[in-house]
Protein backbone atom coordinates (compact mmCIF):
# COMPACT_ATOMS: atom_id res chain seq x y z
CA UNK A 1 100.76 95.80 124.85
CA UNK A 2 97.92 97.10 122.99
CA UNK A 3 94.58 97.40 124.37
CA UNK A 4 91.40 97.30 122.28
CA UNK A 5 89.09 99.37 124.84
CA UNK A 6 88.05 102.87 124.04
CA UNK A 7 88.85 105.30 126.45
CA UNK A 8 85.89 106.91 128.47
CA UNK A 9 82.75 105.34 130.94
CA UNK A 10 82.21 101.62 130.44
CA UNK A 11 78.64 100.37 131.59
CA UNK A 12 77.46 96.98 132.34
CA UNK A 13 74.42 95.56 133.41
CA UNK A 14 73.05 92.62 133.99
CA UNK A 15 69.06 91.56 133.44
CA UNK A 16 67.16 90.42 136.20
CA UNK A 17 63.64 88.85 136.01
CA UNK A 18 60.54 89.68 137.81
CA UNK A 19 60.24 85.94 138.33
CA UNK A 20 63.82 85.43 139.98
CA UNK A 21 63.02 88.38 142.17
CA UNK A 22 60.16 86.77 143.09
CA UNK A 23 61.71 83.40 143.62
CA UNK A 24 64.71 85.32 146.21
CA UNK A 25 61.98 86.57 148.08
CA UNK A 26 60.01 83.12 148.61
CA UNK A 27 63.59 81.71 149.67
CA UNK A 28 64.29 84.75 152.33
CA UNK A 29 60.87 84.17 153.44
CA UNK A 30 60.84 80.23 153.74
CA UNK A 31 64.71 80.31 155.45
CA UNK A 32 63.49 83.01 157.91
CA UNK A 33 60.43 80.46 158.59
CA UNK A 34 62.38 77.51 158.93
CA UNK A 35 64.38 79.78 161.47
CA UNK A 36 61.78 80.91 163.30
CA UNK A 37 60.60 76.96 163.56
CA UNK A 38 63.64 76.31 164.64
CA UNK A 39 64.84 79.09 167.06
CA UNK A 40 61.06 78.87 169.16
CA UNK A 41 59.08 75.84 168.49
CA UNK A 42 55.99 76.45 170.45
CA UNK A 43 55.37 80.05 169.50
CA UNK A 44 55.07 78.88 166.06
CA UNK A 45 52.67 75.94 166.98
CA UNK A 46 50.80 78.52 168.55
CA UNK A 47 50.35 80.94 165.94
CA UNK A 48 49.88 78.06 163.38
CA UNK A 49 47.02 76.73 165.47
CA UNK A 50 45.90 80.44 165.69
CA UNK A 51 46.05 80.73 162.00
CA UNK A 52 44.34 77.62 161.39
CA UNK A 53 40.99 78.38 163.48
CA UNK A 54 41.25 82.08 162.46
CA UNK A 55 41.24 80.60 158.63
CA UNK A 56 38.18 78.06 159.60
CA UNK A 57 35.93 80.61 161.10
CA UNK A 58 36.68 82.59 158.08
CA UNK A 59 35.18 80.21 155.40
CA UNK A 60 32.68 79.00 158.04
CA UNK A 61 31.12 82.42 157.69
CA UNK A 62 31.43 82.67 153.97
CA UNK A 63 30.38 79.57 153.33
CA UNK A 64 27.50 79.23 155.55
CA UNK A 65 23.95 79.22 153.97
CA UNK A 66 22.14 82.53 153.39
CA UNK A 67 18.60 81.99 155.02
CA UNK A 68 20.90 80.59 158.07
CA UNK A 69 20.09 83.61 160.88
CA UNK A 70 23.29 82.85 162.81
CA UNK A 71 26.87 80.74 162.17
CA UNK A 72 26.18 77.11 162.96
CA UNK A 73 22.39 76.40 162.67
CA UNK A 74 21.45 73.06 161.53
CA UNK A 75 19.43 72.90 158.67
CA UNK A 76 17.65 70.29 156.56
CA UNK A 77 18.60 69.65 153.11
CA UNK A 78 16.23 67.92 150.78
CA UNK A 79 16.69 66.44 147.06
CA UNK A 80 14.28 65.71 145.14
CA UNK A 81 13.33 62.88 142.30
CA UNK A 82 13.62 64.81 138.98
CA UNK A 83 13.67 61.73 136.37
CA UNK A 84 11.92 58.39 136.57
CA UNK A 85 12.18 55.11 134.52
CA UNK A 86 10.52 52.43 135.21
CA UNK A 87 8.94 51.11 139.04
CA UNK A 88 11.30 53.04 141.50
CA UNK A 89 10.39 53.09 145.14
CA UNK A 90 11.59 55.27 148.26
CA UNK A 91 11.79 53.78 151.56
CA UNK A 92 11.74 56.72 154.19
CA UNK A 93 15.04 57.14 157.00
CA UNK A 94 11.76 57.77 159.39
CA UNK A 95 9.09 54.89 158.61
CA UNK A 96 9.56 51.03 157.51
CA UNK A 97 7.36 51.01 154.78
CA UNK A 98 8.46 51.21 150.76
CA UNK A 99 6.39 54.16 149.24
CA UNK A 100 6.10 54.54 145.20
CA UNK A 101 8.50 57.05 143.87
CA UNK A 102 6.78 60.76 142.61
CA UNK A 103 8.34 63.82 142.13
CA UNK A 104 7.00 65.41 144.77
CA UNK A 105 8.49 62.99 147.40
CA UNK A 106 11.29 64.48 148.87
CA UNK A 107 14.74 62.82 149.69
CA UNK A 108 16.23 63.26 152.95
CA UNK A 109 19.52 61.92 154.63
CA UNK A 110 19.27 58.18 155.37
CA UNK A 111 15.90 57.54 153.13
CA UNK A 112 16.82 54.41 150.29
CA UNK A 113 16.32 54.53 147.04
CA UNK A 114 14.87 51.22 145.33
CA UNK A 115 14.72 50.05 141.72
CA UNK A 116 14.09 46.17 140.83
CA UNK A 117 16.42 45.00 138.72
CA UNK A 118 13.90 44.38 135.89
CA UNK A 119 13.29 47.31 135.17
CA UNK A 120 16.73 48.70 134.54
CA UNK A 121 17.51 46.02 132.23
CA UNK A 122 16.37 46.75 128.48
CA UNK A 123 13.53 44.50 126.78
CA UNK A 124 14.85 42.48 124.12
CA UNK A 125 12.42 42.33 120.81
CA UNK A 126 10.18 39.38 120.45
CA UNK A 127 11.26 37.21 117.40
């Protein structure tokens, strides 16, 4: 029997991707969760609740407003009017009364915004 190796050190390898390493370590890491679920249920509620409110003060701080002096302050927020076609007219969340639109009214939560229905439909030309 004749054999078509050459004598001396054979070497083999075999090419592994940063991605597949990657993907091995999510699946170690989700199996040992799923374990950990499993093996004590209520430690894991408790450190997902934990998580959850440590995660939620988090964003409450970097998302709160800048001129805010501490974490939950109330503050007002106002829009204001910056295009106007036509008779538009602003009944305040505060008062019963309808009020012509300006830009210098500002909007607040709750006020109503009113525009006849008149004026946003187009003239037609005169024959």
């Amino acid at each position: 029997m004749r054999s078509d190796r050459k004598p001396g050190i054979q070497i083999a390898w075999k090419t592994v991707t940063y991605r597949s390493v990657m993907l091995m370590i999510a699946a170690a890491l989700a199996a040992i969760a799923f374990g950990t679920r499993l093996a004590f249920p209520e430690f894991t509620a408790n450190t997902v609740k934990a998580a959850d409110s440590l995660f939620t003060n988090l964003l409450e701080r970097v998302a709160a407003p800048a001129n805010s002096g501490k974490a939950g302050a109330s503050t007002s927020q106002q829009a204001h009017i910056t295009a106007l076609d036509g008779t538009v007219r602003v009944k305040k969340a505060s008062s019963n009364s309808w009020v012509r639109a300006d830009y210098s009214v500002p909007l607040e939560k709750g006020d109503v915004i009113h525009r006849p229905m008149s004026a946003s439909r187009p003239k037609s030309p005169s024959a």
